[in-house]
PDB file of N, CA and C in Angstrom:
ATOM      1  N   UNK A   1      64.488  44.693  21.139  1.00  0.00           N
ATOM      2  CA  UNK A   1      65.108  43.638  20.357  1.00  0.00           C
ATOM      3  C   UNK A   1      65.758  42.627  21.312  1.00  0.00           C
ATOM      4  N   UNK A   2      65.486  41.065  21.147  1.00  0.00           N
ATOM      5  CA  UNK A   2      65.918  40.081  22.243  1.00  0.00           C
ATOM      6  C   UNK A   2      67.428  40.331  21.951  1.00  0.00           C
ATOM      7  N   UNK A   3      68.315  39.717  22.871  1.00  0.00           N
ATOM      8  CA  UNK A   3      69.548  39.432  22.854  1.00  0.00           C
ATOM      9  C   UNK A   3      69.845  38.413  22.557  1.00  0.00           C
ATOM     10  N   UNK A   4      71.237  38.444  21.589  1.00  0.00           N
ATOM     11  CA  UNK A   4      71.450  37.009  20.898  1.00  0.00           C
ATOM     12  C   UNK A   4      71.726  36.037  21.882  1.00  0.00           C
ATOM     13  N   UNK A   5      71.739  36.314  23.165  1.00  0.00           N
ATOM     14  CA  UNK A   5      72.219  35.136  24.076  1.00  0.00           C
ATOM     15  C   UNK A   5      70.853  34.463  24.930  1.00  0.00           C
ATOM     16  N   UNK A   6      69.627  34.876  24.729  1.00  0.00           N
ATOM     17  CA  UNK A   6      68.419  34.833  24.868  1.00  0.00           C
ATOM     18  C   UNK A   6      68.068  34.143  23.724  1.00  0.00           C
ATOM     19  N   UNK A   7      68.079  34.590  22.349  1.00  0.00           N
ATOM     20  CA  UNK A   7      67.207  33.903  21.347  1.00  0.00           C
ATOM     21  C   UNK A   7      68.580  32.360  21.147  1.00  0.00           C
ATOM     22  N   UNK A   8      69.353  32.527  21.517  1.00  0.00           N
ATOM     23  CA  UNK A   8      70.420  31.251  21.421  1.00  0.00           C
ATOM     24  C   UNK A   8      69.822  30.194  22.408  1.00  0.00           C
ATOM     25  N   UNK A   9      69.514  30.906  23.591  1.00  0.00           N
ATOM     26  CA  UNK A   9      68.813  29.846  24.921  1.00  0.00           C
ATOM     27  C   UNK A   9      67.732  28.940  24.560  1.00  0.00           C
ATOM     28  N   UNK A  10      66.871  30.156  23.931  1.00  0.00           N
ATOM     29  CA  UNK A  10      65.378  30.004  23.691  1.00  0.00           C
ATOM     30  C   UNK A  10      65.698  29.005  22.963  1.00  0.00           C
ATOM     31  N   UNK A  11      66.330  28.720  21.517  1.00  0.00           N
ATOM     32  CA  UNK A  11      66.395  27.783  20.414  1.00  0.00           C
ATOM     33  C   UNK A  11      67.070  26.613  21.438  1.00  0.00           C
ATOM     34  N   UNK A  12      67.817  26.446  21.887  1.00  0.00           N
ATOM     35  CA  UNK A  12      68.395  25.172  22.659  1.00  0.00           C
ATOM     36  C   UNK A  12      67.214  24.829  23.144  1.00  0.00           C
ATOM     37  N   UNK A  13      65.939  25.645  23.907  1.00  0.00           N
ATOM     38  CA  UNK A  13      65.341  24.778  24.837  1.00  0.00           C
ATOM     39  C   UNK A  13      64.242  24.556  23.806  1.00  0.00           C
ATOM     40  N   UNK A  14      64.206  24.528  22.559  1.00  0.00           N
ATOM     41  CA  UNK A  14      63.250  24.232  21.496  1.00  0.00           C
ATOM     42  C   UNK A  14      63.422  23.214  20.986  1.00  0.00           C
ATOM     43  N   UNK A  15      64.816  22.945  20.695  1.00  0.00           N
ATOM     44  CA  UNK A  15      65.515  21.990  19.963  1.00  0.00           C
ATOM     45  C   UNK A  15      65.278  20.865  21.058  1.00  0.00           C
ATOM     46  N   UNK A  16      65.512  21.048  22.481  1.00  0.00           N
ATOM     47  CA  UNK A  16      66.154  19.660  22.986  1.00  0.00           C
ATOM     48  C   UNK A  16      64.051  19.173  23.237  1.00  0.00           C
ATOM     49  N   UNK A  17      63.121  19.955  23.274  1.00  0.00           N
ATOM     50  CA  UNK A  17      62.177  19.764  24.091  1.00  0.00           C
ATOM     51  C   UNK A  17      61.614  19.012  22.500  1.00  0.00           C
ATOM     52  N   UNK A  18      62.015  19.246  21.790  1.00  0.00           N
ATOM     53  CA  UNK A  18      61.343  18.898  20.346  1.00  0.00           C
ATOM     54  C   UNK A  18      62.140  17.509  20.051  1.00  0.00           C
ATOM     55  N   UNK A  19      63.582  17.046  20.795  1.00  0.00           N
ATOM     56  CA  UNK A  19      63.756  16.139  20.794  1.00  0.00           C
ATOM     57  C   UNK A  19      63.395  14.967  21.658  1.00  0.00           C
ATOM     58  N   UNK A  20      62.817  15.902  23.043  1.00  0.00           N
ATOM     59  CA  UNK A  20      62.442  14.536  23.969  1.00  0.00           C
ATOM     60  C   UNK A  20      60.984  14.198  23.744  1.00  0.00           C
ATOM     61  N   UNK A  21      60.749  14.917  22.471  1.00  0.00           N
ATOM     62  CA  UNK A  21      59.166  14.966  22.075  1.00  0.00           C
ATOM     63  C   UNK A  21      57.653  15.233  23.518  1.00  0.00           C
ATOM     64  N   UNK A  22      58.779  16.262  23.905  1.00  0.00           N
ATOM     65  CA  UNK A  22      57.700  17.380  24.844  1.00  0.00           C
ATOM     66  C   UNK A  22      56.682  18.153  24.247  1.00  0.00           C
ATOM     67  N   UNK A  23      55.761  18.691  24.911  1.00  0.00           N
ATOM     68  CA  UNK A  23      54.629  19.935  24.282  1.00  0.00           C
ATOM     69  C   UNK A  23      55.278  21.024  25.008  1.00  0.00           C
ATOM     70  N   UNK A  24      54.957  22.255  24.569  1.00  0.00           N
ATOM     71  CA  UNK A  24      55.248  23.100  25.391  1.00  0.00           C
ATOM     72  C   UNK A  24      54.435  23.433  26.723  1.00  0.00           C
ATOM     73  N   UNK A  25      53.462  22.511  26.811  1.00  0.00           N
ATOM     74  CA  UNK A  25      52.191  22.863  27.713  1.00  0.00           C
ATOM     75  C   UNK A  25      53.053  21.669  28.631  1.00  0.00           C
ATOM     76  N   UNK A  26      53.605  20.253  28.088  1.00  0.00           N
ATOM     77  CA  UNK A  26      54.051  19.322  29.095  1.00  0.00           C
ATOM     78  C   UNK A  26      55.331  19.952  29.562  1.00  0.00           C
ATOM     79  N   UNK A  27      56.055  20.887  29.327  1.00  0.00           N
ATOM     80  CA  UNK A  27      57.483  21.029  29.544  1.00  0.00           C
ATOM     81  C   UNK A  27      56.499  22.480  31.050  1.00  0.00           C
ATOM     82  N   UNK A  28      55.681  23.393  30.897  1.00  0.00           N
ATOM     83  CA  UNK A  28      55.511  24.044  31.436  1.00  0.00           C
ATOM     84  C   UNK A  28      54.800  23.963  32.958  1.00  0.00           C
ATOM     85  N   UNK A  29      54.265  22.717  32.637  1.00  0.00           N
ATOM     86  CA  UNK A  29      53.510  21.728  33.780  1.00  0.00           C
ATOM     87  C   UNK A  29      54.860  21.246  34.392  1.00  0.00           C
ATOM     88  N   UNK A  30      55.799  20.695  33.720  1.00  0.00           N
ATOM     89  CA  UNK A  30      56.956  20.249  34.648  1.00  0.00           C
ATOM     90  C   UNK A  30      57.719  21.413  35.290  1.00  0.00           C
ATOM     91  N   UNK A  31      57.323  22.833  35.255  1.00  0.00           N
ATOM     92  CA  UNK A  31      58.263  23.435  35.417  1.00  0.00           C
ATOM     93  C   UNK A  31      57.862  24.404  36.392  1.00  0.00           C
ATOM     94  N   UNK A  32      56.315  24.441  36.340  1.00  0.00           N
ATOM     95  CA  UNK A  32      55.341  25.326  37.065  1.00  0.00           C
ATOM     96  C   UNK A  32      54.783  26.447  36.548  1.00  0.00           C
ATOM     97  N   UNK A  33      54.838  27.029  34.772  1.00  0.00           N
ATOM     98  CA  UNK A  33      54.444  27.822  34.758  1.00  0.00           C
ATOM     99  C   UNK A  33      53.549  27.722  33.303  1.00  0.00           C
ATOM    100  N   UNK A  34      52.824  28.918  32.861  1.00  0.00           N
ATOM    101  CA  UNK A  34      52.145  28.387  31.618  1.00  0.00           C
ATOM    102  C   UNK A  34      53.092  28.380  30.522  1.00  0.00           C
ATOM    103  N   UNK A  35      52.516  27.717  29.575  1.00  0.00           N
ATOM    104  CA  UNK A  35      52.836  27.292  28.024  1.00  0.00           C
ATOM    105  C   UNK A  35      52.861  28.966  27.614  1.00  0.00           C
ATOM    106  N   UNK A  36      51.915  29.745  27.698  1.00  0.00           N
ATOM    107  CA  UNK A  36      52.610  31.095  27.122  1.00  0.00           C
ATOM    108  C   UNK A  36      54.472  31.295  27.455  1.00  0.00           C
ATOM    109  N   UNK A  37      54.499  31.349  28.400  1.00  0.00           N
ATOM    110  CA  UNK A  37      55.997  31.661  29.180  1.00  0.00           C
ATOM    111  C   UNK A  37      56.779  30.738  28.448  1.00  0.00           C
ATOM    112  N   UNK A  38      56.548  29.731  28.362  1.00  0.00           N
ATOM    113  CA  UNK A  38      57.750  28.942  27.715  1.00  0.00           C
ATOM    114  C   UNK A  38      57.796  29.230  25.962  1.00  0.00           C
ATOM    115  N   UNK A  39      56.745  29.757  25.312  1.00  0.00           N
ATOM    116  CA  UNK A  39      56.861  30.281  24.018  1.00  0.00           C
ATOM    117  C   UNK A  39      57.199  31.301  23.799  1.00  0.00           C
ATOM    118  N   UNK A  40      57.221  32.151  24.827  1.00  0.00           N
ATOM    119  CA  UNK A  40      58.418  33.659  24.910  1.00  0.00           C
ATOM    120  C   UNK A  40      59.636  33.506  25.326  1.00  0.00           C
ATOM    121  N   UNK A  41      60.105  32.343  26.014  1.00  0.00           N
ATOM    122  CA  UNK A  41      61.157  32.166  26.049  1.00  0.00           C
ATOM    123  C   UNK A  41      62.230  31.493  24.939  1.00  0.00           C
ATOM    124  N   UNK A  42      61.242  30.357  24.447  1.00  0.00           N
ATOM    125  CA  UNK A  42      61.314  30.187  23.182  1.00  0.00           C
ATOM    126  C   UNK A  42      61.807  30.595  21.916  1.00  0.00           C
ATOM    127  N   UNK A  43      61.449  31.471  21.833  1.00  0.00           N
ATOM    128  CA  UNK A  43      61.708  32.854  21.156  1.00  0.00           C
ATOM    129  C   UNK A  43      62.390  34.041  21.363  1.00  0.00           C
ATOM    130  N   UNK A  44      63.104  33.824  22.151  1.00  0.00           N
ATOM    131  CA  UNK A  44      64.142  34.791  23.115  1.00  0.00           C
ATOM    132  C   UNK A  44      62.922  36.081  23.478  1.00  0.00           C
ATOM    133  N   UNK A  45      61.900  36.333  23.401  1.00  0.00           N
ATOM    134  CA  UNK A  45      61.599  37.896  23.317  1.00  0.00           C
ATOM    135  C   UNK A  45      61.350  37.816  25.196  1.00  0.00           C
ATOM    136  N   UNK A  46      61.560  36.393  25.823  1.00  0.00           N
ATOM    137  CA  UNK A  46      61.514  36.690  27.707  1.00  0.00           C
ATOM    138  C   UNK A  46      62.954  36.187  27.739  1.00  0.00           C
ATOM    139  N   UNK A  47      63.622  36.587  28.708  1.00  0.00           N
ATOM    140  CA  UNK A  47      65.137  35.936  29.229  1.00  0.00           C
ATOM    141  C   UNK A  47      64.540  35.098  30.381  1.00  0.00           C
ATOM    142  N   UNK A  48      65.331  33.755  30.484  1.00  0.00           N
ATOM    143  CA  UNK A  48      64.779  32.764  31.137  1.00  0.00           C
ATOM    144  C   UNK A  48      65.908  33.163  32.532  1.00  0.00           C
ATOM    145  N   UNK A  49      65.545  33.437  33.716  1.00  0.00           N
ATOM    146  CA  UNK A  49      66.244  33.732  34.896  1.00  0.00           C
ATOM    147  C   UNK A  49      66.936  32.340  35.146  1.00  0.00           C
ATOM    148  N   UNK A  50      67.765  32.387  36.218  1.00  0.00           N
ATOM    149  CA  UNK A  50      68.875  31.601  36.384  1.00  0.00           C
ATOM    150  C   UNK A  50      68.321  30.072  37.001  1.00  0.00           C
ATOM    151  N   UNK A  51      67.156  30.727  38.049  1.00  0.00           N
ATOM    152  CA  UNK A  51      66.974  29.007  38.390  1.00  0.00           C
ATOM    153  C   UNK A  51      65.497  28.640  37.479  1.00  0.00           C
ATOM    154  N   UNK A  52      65.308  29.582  36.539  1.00  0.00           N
ATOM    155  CA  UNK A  52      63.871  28.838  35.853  1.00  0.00           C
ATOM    156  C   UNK A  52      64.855  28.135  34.688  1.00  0.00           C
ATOM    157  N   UNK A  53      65.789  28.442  33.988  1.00  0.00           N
ATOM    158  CA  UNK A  53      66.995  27.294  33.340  1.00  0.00           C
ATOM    159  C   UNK A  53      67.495  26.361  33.616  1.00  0.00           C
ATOM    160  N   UNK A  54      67.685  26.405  35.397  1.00  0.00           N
ATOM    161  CA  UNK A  54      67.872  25.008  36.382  1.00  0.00           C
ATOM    162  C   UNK A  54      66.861  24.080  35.900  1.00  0.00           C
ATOM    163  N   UNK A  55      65.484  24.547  36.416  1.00  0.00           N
ATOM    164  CA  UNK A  55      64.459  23.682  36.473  1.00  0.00           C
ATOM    165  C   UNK A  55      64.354  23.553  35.409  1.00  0.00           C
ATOM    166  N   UNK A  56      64.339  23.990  34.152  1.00  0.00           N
ATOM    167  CA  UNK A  56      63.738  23.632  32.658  1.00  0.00           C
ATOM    168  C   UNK A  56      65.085  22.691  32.298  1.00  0.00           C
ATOM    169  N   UNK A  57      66.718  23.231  33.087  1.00  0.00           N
ATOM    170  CA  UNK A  57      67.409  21.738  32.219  1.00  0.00           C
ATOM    171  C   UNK A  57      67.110  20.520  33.132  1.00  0.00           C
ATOM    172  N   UNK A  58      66.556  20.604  34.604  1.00  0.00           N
ATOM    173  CA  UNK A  58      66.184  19.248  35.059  1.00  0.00           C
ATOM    174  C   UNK A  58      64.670  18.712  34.040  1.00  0.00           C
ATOM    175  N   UNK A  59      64.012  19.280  33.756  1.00  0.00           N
ATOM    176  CA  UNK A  59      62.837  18.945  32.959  1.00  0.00           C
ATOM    177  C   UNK A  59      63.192  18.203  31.620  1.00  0.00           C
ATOM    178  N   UNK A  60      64.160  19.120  31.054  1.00  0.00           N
ATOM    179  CA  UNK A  60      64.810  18.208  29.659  1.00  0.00           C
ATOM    180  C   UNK A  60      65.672  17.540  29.663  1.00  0.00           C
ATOM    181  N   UNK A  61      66.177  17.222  31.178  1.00  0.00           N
ATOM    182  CA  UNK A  61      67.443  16.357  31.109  1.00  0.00           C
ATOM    183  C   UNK A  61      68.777  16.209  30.702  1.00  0.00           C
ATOM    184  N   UNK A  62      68.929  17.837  31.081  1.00  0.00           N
ATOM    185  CA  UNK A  62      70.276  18.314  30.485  1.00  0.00           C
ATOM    186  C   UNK A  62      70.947  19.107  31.610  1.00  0.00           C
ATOM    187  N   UNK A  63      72.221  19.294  31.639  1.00  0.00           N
ATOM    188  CA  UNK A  63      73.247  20.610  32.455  1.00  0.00           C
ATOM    189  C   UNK A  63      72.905  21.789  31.702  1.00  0.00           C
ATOM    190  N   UNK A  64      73.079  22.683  32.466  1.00  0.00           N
ATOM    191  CA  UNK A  64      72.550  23.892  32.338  1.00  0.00           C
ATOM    192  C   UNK A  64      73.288  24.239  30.940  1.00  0.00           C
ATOM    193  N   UNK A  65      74.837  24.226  30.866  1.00  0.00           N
ATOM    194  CA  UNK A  65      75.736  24.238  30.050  1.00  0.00           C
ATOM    195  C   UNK A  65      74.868  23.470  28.440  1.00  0.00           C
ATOM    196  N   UNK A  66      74.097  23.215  28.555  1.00  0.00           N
ATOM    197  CA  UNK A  66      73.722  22.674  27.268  1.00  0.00           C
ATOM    198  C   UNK A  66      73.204  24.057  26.338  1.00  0.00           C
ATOM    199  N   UNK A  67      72.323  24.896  27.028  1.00  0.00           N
ATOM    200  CA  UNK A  67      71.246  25.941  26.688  1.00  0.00           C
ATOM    201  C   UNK A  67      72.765  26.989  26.000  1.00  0.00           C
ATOM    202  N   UNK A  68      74.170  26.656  26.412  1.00  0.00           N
ATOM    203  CA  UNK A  68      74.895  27.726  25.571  1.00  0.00           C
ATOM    204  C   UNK A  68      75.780  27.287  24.736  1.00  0.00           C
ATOM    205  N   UNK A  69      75.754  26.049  24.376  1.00  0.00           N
ATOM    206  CA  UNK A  69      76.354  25.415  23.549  1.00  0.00           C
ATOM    207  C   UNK A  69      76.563  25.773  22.406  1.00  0.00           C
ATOM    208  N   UNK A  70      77.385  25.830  21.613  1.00  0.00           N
ATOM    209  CA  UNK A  70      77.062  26.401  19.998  1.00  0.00           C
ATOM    210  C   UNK A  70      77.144  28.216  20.364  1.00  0.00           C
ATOM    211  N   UNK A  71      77.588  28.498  21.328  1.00  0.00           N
ATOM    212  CA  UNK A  71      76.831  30.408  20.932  1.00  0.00           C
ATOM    213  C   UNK A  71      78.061  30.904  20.461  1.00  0.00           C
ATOM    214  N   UNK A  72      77.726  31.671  19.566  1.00  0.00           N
ATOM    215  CA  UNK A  72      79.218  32.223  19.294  1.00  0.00           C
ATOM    216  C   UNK A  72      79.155  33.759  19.209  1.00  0.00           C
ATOM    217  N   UNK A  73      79.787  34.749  19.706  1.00  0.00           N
ATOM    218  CA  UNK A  73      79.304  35.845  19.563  1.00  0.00           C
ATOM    219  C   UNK A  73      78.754  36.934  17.906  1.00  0.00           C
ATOM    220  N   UNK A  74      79.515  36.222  16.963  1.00  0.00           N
ATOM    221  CA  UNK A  74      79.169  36.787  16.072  1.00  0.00           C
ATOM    222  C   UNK A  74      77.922  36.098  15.815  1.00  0.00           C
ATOM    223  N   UNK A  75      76.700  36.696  15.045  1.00  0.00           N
ATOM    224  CA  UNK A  75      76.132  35.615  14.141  1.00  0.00           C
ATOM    225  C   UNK A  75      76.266  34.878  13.444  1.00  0.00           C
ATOM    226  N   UNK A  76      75.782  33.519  13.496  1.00  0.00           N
ATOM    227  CA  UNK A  76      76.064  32.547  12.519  1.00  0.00           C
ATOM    228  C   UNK A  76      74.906  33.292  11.024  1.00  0.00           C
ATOM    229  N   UNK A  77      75.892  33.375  10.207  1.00  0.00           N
ATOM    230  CA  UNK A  77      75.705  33.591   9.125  1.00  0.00           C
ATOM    231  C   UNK A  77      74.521  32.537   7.838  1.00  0.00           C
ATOM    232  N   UNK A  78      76.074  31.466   7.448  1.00  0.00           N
ATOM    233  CA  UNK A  78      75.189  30.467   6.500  1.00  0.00           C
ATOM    234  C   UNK A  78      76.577  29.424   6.921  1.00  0.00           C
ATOM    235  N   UNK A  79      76.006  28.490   6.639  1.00  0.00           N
ATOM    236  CA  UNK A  79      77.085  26.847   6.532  1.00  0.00           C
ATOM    237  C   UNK A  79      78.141  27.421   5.761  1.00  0.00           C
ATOM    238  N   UNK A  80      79.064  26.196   6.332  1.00  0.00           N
ATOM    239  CA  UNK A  80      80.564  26.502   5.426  1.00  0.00           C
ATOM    240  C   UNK A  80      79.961  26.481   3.991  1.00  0.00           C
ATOM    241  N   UNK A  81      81.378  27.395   3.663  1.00  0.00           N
ATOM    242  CA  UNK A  81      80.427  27.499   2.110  1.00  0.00           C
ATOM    243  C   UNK A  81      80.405  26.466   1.172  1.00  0.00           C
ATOM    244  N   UNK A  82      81.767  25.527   1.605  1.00  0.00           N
ATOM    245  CA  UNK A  82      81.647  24.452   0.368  1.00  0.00           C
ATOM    246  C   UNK A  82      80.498  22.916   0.854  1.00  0.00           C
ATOM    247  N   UNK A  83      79.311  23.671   2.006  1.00  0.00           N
ATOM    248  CA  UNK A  83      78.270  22.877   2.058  1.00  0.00           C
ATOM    249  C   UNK A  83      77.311  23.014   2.290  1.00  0.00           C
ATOM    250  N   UNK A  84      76.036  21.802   1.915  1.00  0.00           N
ATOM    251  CA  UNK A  84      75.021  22.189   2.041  1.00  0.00           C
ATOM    252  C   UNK A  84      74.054  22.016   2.965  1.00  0.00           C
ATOM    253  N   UNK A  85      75.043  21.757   4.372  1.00  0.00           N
ATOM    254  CA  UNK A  85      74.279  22.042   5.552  1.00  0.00           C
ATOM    255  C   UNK A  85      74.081  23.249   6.144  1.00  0.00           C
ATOM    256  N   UNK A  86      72.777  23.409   6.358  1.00  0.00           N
ATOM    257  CA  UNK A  86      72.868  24.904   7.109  1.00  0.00           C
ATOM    258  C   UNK A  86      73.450  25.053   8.375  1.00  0.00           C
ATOM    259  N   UNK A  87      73.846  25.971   8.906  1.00  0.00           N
ATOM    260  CA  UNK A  87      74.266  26.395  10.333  1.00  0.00           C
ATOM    261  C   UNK A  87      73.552  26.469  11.138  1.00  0.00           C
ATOM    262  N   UNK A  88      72.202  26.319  11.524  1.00  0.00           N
ATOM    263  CA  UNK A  88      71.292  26.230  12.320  1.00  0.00           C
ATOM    264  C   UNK A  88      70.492  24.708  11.776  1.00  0.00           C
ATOM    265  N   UNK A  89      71.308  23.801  11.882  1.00  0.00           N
ATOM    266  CA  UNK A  89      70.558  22.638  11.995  1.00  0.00           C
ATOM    267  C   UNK A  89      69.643  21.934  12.618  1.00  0.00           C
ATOM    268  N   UNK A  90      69.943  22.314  13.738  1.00  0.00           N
ATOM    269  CA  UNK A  90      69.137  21.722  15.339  1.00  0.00           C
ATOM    270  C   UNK A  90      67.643  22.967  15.143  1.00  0.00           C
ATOM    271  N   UNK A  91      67.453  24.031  14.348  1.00  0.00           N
ATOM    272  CA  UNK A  91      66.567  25.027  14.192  1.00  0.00           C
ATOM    273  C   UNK A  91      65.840  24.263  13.378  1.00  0.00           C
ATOM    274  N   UNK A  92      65.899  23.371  12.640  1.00  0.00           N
ATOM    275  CA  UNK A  92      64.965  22.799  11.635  1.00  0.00           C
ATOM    276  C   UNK A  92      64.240  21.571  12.082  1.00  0.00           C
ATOM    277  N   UNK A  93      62.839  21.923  12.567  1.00  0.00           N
ATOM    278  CA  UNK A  93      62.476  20.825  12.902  1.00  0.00           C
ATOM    279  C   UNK A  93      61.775  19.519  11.928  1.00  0.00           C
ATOM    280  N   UNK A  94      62.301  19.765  10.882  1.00  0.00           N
ATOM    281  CA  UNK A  94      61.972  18.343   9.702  1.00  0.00           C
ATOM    282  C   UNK A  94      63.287  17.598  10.156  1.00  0.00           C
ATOM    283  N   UNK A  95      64.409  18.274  10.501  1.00  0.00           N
ATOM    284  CA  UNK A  95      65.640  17.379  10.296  1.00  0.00           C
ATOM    285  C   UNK A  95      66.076  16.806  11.844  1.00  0.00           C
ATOM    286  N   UNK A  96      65.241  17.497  13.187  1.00  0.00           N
ATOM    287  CA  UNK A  96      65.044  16.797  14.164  1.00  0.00           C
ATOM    288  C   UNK A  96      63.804  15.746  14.237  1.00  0.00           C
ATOM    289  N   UNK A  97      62.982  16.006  13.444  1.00  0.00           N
ATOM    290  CA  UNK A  97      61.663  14.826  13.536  1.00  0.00           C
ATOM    291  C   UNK A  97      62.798  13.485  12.618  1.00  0.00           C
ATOM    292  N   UNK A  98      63.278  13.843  11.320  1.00  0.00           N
ATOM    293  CA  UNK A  98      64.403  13.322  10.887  1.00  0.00           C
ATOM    294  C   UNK A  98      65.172  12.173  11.693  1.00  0.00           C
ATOM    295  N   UNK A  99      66.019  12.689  12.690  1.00  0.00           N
ATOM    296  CA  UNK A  99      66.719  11.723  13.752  1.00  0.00           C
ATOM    297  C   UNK A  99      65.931  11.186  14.149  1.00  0.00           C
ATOM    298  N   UNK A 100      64.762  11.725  15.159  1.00  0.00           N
ATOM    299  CA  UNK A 100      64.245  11.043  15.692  1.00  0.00           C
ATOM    300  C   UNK A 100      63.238   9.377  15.552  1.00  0.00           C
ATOM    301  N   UNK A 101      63.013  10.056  14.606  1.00  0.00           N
ATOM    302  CA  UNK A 101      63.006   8.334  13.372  1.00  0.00           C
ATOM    303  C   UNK A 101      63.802   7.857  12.762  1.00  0.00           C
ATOM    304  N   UNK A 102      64.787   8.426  12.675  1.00  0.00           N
ATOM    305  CA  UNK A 102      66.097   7.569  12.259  1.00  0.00           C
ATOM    306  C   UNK A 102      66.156   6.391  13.219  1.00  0.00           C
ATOM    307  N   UNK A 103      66.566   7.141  14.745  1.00  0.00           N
ATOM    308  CA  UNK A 103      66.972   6.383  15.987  1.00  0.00           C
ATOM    309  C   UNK A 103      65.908   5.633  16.104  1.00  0.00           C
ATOM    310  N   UNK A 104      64.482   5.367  15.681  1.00  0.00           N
ATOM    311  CA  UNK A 104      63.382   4.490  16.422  1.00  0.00           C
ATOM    312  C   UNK A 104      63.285   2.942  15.245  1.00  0.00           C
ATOM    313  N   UNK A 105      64.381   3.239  14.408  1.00  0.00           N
ATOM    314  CA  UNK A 105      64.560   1.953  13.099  1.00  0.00           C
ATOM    315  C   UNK A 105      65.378   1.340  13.970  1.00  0.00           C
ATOM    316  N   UNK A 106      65.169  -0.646  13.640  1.00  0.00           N
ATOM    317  CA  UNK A 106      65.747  -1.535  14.353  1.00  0.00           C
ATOM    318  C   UNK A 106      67.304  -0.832  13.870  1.00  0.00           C
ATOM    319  N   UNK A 107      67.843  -1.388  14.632  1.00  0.00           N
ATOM    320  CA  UNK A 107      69.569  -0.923  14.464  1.00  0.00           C
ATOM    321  C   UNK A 107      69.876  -1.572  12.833  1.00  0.00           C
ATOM    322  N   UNK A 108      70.025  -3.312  13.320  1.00  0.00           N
ATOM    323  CA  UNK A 108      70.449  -3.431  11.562  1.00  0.00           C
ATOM    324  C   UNK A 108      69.913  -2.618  10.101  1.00  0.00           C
ATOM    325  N   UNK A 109      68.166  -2.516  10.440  1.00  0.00           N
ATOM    326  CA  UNK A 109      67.933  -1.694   9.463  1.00  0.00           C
ATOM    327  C   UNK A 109      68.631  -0.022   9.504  1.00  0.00           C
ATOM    328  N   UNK A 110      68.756   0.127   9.917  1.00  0.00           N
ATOM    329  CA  UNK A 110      69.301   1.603  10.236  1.00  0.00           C
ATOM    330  C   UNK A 110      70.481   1.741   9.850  1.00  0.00           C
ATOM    331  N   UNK A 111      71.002   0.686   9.967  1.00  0.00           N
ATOM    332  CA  UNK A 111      72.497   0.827   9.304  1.00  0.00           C
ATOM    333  C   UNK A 111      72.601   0.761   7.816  1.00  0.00           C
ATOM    334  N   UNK A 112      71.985  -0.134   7.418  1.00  0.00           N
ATOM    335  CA  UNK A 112      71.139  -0.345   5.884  1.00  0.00           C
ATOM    336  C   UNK A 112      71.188   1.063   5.248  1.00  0.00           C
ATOM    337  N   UNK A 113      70.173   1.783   6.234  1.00  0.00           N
ATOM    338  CA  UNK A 113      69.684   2.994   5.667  1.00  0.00           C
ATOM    339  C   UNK A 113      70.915   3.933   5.399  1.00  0.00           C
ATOM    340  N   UNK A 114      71.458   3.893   6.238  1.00  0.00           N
ATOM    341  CA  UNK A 114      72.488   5.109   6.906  1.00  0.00           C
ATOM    342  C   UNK A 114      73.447   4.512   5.570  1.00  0.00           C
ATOM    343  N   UNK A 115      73.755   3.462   4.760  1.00  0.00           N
ATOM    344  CA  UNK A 115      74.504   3.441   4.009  1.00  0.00           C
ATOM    345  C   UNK A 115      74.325   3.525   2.879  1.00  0.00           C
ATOM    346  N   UNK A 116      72.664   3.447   2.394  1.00  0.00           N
ATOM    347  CA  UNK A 116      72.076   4.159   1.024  1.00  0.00           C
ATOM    348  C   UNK A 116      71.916   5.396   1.055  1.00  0.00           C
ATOM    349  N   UNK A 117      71.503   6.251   2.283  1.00  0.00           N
ATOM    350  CA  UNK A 117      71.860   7.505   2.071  1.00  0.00           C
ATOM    351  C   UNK A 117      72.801   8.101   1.939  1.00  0.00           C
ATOM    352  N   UNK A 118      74.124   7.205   2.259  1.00  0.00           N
ATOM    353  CA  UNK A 118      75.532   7.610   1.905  1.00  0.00           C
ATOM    354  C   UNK A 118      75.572   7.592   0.558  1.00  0.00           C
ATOM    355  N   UNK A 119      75.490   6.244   0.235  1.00  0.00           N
ATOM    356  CA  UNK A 119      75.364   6.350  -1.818  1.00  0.00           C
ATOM    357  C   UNK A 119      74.764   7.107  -2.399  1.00  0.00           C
ATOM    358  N   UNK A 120      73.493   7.322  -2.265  1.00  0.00           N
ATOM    359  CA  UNK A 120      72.998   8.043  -2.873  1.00  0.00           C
ATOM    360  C   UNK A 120      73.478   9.671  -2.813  1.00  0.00           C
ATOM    361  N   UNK A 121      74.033  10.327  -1.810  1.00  0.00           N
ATOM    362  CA  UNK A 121      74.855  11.387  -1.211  1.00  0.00           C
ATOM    363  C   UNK A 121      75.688  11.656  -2.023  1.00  0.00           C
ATOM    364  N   UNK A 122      76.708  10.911  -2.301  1.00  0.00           N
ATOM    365  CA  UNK A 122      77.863  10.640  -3.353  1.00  0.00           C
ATOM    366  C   UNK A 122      77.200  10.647  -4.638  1.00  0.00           C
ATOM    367  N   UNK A 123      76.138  10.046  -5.239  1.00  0.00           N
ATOM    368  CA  UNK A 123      75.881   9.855  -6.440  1.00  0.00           C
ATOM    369  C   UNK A 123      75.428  11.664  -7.149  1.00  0.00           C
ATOM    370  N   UNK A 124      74.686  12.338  -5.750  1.00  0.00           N
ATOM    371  CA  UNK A 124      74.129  13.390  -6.067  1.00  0.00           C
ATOM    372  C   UNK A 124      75.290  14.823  -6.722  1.00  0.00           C
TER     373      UNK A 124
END
């Protein structure tokens, strides 16, 4: 059974590689090893050693300190209860493809947006 501090890694380096809109085959080429390896790590079921986390946060463009961000020793359970965000947000990749087209709308429109989805938020 992986360790929660492994499958916590693995999801950081999923989340951020899914945000710089990497493959796992381009993140593994930057890193020197195959696309299998980086989908077991992925998945916590490999622990990523100390300087293959170096090189994978120079690859994604992050401090190492990013990959433990969020860990908390208990399991995260479910979202606060009086909401309806889940607790593994950054795990959902509709709601990172989400941002990522958010951020690629001209700014004024985006702001537009960002304030009908507020209304409509409230209306719901």
């Amino acid at each position: 059974m992986p360790h929660p501090v492994d499958v916590h890694v693995g999801k950081r380096i999923r989340h951020r590689r899914w945000l710089v809109g990497k493959t796992q085959q381009q993140l593994a080429e930057h890193v020197g090893i195959k696309f299998q390896q980086i989908q077991k790590y992925e998945t916590g079921a490999n622990r990523v050693s100390a300087s293959r986390l170096w090189d994978i946060a120079d690859a994604l463009d992050v401090p190492v300190s990013f990959f433990f961000e969020g860990f908390e020793e208990r399991p995260a359970t479910a979202a606060a209860p009086e909401s309806n965000i889940p607790a593994d947000l950054l795990g959902d990749k509709e709601a990172l493809d989400l941002v990522r087209s958010y951020y690629a709308i001209p700014e004024n429109q985006r702001r537009r947006l960002f304030e009908l989805a507020r209304v409509l938020s409230d209306v719901a």
